[in-house]
PDB file of N, CA and C in Angstrom:
ATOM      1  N   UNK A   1      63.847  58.929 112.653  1.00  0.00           N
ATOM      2  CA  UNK A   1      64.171  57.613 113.147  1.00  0.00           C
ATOM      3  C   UNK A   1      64.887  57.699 114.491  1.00  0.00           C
ATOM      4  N   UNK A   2      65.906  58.683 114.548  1.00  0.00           N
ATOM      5  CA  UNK A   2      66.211  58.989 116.076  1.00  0.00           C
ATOM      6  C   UNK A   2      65.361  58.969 117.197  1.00  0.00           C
ATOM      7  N   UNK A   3      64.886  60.156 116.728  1.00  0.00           N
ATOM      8  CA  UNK A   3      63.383  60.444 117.711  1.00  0.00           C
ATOM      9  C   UNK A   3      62.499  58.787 118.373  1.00  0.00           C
ATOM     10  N   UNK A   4      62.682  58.183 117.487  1.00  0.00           N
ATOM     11  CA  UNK A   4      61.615  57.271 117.400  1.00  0.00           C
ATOM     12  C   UNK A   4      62.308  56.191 117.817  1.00  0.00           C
ATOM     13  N   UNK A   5      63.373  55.505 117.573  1.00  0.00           N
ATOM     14  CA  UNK A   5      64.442  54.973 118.471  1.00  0.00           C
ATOM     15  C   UNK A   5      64.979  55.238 120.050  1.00  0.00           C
ATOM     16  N   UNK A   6      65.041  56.902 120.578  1.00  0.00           N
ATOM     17  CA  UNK A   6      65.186  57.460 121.746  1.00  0.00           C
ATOM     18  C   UNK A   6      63.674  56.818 122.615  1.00  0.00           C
ATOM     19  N   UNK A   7      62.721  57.220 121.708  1.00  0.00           N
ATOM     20  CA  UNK A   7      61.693  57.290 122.488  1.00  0.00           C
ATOM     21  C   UNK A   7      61.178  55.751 123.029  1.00  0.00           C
ATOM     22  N   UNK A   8      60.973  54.793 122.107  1.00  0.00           N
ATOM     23  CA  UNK A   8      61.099  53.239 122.208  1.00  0.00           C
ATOM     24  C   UNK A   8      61.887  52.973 123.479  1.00  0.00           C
ATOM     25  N   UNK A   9      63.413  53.194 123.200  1.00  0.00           N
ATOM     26  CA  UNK A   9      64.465  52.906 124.152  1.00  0.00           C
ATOM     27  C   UNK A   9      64.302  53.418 125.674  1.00  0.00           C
ATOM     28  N   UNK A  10      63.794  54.641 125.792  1.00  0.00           N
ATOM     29  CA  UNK A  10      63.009  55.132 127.167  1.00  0.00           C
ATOM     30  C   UNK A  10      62.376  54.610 128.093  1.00  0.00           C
ATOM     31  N   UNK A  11      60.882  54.056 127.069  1.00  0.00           N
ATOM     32  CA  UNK A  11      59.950  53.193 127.330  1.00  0.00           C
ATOM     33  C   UNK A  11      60.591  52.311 128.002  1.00  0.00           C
ATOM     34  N   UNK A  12      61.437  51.565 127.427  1.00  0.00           N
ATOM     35  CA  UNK A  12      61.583  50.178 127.384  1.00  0.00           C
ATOM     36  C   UNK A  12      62.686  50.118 128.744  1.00  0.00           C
ATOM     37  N   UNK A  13      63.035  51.249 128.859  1.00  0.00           N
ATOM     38  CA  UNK A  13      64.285  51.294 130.373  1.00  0.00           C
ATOM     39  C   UNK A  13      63.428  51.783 131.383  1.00  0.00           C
ATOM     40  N   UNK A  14      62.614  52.884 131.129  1.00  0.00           N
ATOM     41  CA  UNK A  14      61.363  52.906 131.945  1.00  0.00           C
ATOM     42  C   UNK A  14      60.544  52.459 132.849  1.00  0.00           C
ATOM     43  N   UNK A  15      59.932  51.646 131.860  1.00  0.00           N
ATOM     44  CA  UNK A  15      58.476  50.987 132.001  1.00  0.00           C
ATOM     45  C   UNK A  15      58.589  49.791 132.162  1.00  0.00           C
ATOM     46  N   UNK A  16      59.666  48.768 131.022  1.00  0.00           N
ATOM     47  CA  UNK A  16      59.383  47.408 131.058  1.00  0.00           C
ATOM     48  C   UNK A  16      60.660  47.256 131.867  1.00  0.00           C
ATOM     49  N   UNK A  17      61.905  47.686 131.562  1.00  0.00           N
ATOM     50  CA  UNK A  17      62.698  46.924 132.889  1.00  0.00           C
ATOM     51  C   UNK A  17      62.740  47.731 134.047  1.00  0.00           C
ATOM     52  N   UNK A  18      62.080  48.740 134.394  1.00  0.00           N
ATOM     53  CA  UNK A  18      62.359  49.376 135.591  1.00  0.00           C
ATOM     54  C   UNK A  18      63.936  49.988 135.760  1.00  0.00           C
ATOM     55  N   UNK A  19      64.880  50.864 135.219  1.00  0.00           N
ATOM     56  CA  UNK A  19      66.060  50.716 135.712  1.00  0.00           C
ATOM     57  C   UNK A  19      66.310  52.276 136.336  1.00  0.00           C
ATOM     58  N   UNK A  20      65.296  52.739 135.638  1.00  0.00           N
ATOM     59  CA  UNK A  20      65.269  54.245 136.060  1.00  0.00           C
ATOM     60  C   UNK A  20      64.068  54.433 136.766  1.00  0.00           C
ATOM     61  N   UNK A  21      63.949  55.173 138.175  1.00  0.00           N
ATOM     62  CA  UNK A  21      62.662  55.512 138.915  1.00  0.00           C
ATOM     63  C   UNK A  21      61.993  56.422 138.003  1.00  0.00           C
ATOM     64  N   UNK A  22      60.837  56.005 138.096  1.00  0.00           N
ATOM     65  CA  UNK A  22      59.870  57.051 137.431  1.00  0.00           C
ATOM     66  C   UNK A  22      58.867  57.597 138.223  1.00  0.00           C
ATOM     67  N   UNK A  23      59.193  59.234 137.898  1.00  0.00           N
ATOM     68  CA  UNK A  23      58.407  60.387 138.735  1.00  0.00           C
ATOM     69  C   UNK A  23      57.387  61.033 138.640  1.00  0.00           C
ATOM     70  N   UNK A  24      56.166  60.750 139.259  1.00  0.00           N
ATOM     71  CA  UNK A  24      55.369  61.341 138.582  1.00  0.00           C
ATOM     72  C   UNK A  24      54.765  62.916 138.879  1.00  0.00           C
ATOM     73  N   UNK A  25      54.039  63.336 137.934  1.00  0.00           N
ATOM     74  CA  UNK A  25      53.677  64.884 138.582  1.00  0.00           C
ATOM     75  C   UNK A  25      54.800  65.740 137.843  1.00  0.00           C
ATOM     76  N   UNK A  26      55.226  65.581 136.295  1.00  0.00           N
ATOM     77  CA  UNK A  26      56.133  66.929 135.886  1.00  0.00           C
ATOM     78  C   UNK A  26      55.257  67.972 135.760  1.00  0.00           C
ATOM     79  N   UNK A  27      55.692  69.004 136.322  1.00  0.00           N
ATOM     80  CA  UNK A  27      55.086  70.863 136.655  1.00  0.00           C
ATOM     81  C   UNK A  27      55.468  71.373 135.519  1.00  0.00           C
ATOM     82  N   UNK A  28      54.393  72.194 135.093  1.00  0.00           N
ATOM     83  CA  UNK A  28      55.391  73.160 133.726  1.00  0.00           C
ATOM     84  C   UNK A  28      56.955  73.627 134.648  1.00  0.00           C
ATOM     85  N   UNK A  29      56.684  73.802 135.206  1.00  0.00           N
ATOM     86  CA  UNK A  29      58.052  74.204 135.668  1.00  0.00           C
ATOM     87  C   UNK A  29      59.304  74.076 135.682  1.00  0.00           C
ATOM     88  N   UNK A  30      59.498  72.188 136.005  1.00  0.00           N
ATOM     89  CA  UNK A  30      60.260  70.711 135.890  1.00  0.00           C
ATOM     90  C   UNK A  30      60.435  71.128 134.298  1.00  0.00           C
ATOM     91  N   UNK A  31      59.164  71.005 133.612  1.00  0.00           N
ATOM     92  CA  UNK A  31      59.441  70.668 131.904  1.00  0.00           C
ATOM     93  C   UNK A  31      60.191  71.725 131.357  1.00  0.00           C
ATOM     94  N   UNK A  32      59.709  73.395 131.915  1.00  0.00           N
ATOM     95  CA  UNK A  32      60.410  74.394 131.091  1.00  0.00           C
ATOM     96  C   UNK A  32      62.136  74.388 131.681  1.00  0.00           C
ATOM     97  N   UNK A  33      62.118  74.375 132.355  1.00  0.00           N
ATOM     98  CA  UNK A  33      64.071  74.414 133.469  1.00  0.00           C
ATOM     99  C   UNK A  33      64.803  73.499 132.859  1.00  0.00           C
ATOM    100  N   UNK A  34      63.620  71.895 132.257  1.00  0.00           N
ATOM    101  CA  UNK A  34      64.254  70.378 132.376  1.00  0.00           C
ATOM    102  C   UNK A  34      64.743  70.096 130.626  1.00  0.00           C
ATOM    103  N   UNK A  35      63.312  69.996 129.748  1.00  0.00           N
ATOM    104  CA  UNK A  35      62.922  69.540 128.824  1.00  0.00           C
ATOM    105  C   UNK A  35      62.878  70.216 128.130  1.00  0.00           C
ATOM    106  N   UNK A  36      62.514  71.625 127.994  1.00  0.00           N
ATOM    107  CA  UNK A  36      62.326  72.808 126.763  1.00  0.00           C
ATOM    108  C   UNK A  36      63.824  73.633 126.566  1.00  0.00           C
ATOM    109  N   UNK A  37      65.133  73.401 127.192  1.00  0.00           N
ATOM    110  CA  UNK A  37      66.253  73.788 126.925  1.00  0.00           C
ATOM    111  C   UNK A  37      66.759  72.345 125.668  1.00  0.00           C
ATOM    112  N   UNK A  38      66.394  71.241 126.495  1.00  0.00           N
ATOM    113  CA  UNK A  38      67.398  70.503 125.613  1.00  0.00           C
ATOM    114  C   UNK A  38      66.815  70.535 124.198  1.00  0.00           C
ATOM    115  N   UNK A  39      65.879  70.330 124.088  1.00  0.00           N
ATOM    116  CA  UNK A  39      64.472  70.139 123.199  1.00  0.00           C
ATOM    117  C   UNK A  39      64.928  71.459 121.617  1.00  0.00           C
ATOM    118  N   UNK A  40      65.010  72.570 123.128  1.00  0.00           N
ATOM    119  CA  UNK A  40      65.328  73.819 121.490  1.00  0.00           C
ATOM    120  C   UNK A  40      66.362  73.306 121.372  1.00  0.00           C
ATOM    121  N   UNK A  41      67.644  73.185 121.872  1.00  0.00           N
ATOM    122  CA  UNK A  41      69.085  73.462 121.729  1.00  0.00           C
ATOM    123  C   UNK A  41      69.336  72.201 120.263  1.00  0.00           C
ATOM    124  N   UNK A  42      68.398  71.082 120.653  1.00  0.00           N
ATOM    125  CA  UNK A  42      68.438  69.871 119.811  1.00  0.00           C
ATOM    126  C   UNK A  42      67.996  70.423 118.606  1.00  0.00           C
ATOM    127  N   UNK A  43      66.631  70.713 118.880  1.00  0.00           N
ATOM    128  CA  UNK A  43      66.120  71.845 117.093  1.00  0.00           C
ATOM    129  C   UNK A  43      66.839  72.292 116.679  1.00  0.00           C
ATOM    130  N   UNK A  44      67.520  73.574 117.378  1.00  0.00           N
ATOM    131  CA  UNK A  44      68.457  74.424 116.849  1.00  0.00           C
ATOM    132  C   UNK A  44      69.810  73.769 116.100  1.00  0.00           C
ATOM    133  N   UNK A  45      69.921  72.917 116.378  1.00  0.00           N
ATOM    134  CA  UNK A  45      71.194  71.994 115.783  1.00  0.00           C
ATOM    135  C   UNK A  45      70.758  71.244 114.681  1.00  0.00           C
ATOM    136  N   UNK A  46      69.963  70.977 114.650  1.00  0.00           N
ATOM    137  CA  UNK A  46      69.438  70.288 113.217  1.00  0.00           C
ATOM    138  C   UNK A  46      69.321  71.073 112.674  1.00  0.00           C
ATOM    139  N   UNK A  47      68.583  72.082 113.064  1.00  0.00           N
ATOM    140  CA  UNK A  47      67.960  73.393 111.888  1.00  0.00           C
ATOM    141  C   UNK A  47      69.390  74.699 111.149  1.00  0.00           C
ATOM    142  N   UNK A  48      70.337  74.255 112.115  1.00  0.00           N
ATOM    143  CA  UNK A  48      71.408  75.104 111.403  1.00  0.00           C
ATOM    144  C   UNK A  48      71.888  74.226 111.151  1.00  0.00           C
ATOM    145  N   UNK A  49      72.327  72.737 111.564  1.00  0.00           N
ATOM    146  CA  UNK A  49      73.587  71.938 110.642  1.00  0.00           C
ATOM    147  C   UNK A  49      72.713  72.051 109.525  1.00  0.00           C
ATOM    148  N   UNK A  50      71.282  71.617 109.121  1.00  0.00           N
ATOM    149  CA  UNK A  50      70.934  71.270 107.923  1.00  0.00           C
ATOM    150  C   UNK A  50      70.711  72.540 106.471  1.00  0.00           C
ATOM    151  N   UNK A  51      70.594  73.432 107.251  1.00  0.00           N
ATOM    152  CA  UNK A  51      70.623  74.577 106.295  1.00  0.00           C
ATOM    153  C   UNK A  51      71.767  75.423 106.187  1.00  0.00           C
ATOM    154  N   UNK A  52      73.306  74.524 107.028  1.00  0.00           N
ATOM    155  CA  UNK A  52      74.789  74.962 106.134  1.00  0.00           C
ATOM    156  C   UNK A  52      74.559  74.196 104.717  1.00  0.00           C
ATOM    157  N   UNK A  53      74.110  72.800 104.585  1.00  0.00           N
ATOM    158  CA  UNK A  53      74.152  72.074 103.422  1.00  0.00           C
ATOM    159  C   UNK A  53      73.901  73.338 102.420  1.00  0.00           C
ATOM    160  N   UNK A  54      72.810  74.098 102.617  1.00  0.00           N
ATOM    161  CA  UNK A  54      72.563  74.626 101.497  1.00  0.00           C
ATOM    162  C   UNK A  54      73.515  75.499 100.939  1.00  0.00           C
ATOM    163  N   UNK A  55      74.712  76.121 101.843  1.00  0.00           N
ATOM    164  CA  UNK A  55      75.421  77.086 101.009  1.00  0.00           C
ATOM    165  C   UNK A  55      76.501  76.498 101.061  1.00  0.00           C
ATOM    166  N   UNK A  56      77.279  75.148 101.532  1.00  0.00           N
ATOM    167  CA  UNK A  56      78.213  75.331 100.771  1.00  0.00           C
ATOM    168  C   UNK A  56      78.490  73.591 101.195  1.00  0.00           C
ATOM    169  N   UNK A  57      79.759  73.076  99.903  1.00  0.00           N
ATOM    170  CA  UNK A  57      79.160  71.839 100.234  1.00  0.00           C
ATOM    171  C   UNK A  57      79.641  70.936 100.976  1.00  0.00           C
ATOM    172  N   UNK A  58      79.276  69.282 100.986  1.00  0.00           N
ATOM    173  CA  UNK A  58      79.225  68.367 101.661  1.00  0.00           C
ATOM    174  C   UNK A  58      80.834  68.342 102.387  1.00  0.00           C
ATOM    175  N   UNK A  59      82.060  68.144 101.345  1.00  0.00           N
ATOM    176  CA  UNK A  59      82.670  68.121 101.545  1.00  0.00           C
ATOM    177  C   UNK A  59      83.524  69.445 102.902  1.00  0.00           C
ATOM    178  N   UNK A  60      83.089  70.349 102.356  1.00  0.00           N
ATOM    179  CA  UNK A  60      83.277  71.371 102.963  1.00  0.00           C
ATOM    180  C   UNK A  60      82.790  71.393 104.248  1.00  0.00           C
ATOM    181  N   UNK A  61      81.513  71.171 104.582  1.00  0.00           N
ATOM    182  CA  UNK A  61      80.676  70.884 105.853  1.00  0.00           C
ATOM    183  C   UNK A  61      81.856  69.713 106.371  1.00  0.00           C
ATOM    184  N   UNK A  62      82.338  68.768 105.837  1.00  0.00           N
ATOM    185  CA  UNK A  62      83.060  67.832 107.143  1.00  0.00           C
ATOM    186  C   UNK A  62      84.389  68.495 107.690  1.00  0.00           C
ATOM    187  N   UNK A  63      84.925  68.916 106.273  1.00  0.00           N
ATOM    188  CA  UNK A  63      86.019  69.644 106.977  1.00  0.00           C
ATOM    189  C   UNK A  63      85.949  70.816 108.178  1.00  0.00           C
ATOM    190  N   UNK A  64      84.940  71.329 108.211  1.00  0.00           N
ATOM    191  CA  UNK A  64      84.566  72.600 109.325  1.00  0.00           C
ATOM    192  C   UNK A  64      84.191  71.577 110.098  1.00  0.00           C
ATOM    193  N   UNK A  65      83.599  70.166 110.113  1.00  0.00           N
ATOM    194  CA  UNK A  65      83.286  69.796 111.379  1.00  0.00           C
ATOM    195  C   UNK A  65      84.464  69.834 112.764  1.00  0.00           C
ATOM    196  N   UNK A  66      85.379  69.272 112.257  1.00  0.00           N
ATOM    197  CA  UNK A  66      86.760  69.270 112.924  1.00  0.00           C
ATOM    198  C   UNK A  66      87.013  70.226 113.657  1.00  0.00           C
ATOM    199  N   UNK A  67      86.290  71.244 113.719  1.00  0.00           N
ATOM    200  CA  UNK A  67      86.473  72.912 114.485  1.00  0.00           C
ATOM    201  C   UNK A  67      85.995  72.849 115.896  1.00  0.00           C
ATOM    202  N   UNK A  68      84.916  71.952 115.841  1.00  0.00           N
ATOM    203  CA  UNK A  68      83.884  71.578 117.036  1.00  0.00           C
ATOM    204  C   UNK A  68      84.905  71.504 118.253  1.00  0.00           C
ATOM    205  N   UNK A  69      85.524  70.522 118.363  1.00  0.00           N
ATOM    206  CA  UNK A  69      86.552  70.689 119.668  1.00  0.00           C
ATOM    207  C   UNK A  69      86.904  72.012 119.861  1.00  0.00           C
ATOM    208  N   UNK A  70      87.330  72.588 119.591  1.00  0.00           N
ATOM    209  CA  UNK A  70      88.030  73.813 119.707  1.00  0.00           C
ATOM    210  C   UNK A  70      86.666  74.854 120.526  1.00  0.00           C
ATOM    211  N   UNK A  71      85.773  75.106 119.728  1.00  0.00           N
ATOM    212  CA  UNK A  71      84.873  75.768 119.886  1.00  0.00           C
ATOM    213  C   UNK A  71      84.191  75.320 120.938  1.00  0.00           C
ATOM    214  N   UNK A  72      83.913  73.891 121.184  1.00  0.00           N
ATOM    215  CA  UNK A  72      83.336  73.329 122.387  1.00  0.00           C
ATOM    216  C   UNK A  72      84.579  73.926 123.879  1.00  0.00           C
ATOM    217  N   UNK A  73      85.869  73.752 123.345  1.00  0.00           N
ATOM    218  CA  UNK A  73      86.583  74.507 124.896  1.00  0.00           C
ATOM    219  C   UNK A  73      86.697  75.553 124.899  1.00  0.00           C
ATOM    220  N   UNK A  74      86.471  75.997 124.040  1.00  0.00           N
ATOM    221  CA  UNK A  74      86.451  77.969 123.951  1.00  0.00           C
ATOM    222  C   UNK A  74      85.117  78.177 125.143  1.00  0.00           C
ATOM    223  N   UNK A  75      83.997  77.486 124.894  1.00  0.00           N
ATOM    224  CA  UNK A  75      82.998  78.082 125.352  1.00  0.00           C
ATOM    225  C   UNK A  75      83.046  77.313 126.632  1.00  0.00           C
ATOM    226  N   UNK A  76      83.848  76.208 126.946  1.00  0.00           N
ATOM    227  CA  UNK A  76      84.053  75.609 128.288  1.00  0.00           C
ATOM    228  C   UNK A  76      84.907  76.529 129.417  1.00  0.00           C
ATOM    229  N   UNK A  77      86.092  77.545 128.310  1.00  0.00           N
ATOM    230  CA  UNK A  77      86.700  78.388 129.326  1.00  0.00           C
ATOM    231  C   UNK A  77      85.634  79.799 129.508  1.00  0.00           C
ATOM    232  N   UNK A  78      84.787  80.289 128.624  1.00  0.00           N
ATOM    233  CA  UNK A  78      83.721  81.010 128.753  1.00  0.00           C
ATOM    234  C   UNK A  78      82.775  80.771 129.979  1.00  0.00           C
ATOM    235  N   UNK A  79      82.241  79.642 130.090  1.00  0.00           N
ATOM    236  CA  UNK A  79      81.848  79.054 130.884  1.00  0.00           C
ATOM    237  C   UNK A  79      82.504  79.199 132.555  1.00  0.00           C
ATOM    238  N   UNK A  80      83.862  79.322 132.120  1.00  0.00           N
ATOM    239  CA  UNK A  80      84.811  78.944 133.889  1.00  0.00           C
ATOM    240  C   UNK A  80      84.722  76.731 133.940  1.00  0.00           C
ATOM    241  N   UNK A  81      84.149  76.526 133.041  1.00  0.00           N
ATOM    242  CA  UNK A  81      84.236  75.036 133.063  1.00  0.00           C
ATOM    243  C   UNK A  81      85.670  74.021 132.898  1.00  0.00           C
ATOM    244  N   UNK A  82      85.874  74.923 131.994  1.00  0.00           N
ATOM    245  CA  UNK A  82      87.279  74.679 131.691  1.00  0.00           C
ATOM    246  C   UNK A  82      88.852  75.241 131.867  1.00  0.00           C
ATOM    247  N   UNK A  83      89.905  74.835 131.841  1.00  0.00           N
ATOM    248  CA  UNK A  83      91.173  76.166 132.318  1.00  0.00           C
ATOM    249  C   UNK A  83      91.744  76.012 130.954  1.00  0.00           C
ATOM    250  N   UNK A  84      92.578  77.148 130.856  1.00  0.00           N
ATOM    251  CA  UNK A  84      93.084  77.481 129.365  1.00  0.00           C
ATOM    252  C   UNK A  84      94.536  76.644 130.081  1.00  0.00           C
ATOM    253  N   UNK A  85      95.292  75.904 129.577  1.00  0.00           N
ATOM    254  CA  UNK A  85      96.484  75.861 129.624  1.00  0.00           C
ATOM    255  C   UNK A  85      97.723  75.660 128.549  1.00  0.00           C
ATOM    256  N   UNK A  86      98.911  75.817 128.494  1.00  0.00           N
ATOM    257  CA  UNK A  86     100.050  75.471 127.671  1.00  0.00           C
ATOM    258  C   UNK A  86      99.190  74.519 126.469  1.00  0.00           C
ATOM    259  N   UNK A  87      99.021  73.419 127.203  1.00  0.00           N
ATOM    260  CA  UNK A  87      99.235  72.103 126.565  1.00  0.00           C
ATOM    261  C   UNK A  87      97.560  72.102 125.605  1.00  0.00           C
ATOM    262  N   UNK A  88      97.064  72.509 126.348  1.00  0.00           N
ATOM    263  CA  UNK A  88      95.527  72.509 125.655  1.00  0.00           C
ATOM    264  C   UNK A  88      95.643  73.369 124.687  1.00  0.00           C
ATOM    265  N   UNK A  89      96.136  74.935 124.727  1.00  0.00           N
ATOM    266  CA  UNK A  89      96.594  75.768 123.738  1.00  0.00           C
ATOM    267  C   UNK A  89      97.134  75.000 122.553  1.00  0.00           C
ATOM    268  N   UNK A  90      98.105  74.630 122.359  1.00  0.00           N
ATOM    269  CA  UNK A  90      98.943  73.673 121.788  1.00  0.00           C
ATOM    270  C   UNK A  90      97.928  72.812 121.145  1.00  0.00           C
ATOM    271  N   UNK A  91      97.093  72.031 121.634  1.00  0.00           N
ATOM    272  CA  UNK A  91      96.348  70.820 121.121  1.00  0.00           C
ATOM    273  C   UNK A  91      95.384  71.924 119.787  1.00  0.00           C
ATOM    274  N   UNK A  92      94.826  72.973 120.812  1.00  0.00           N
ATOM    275  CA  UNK A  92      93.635  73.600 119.597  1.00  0.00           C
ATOM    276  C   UNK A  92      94.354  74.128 118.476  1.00  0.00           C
ATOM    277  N   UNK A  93      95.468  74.737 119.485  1.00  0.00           N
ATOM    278  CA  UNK A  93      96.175  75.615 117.462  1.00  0.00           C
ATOM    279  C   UNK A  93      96.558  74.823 116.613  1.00  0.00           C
ATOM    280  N   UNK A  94      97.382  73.625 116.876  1.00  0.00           N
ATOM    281  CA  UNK A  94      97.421  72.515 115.696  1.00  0.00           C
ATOM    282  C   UNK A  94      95.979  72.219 115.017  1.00  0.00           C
ATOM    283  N   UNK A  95      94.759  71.934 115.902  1.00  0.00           N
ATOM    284  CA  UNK A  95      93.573  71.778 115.237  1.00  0.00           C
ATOM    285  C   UNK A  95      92.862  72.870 114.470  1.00  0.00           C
ATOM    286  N   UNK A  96      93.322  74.263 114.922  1.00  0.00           N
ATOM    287  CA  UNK A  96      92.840  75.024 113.936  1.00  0.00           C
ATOM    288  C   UNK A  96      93.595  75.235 112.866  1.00  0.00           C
ATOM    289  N   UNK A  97      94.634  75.083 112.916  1.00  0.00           N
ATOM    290  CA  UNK A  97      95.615  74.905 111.663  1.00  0.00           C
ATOM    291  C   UNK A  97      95.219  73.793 111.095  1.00  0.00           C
ATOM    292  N   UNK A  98      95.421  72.826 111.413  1.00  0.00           N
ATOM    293  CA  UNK A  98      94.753  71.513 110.446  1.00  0.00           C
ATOM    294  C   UNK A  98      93.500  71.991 109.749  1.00  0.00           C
ATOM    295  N   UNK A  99      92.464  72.497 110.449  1.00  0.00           N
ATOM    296  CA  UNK A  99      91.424  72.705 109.665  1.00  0.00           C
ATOM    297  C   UNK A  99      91.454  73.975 108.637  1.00  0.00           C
ATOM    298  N   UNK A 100      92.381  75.173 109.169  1.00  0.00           N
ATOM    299  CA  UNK A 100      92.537  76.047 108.024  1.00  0.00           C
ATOM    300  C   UNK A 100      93.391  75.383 106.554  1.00  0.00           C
ATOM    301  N   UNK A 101      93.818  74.461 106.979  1.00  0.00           N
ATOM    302  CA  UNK A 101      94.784  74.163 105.890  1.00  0.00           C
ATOM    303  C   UNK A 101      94.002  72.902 104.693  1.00  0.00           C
ATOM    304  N   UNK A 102      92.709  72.320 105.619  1.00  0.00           N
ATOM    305  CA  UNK A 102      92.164  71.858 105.067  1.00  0.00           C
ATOM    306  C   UNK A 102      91.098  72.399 103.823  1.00  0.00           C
ATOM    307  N   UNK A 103      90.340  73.554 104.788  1.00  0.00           N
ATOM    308  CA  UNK A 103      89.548  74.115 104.357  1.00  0.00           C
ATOM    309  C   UNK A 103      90.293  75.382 102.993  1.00  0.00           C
ATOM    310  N   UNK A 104      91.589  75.549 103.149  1.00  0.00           N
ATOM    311  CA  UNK A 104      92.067  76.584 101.904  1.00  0.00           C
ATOM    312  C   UNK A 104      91.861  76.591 100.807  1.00  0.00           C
ATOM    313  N   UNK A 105      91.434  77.303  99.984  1.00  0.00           N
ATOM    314  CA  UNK A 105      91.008  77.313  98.734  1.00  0.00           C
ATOM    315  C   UNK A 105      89.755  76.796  98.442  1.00  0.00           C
ATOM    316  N   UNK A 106      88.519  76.515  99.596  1.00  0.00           N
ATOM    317  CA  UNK A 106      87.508  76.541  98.760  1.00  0.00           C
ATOM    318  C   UNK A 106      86.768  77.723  98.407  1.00  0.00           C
ATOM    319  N   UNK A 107      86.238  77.437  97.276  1.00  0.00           N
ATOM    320  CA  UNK A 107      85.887  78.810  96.156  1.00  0.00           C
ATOM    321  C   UNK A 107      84.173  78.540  96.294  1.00  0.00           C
ATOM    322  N   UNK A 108      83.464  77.656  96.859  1.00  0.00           N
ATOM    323  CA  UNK A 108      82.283  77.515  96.553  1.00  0.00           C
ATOM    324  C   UNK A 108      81.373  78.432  97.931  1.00  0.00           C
ATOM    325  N   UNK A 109      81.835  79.089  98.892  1.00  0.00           N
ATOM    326  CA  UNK A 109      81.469  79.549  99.891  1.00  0.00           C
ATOM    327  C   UNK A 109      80.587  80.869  99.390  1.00  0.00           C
ATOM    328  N   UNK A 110      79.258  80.394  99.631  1.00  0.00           N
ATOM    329  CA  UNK A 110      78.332  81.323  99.670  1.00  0.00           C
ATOM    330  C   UNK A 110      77.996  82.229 100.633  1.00  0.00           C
TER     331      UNK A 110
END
């Protein structure tokens, strides 16, 4: 339904109201640099969030969601995107503590 909602919504900013120029002539080239990064990266995220369900559960999956920040600036200072500082330090270790303290004691981890 996403898919199919994105794609509608495109069209419709596209084609019927004009709000975005549209280019014509994409090169494999344009598509592989442009369209085939986001495309896997999107697969790849469905295809591993949906097959954590299988080992361990629902509940468990939200509590690890909460990690995401952290991990998203880890790989922002990896990157050079981001700067490590005091205060940001501070923000993640409370969040990884929150989430270790959440996540303690589950026994169902496959």
């Amino acid at each position: 339904m996403h898919m199919v909602f994105s794609s509608i919504l495109c069209f419709v900013v596209i084609k019927v109201l004009k709000l975005i120029k549209h280019q014509d002539g994409m090169t494999p080239e344009i598509y592989v640099s442009t369209v085939f990064p986001i495309g896997a990266m999107f697969a790849m995220t469905l295809w591993l969030g949906n097959t954590a369900y299988l080992y361990i559960s629902v509940a468990f999956a939200q509590m690890l969601k909460a990690i995401i920040p952290v991990a998203i600036f880890l790989l922002g200072i990896a990157a050079g995107l981001e700067v490590l500082c005091c205060k940001m330090f501070l923000i993640m270790l409370v969040i990884s503590f929150g989430v270790l303290v959440a996540s303690y004691g589950e026994i169902n981890v496959n």
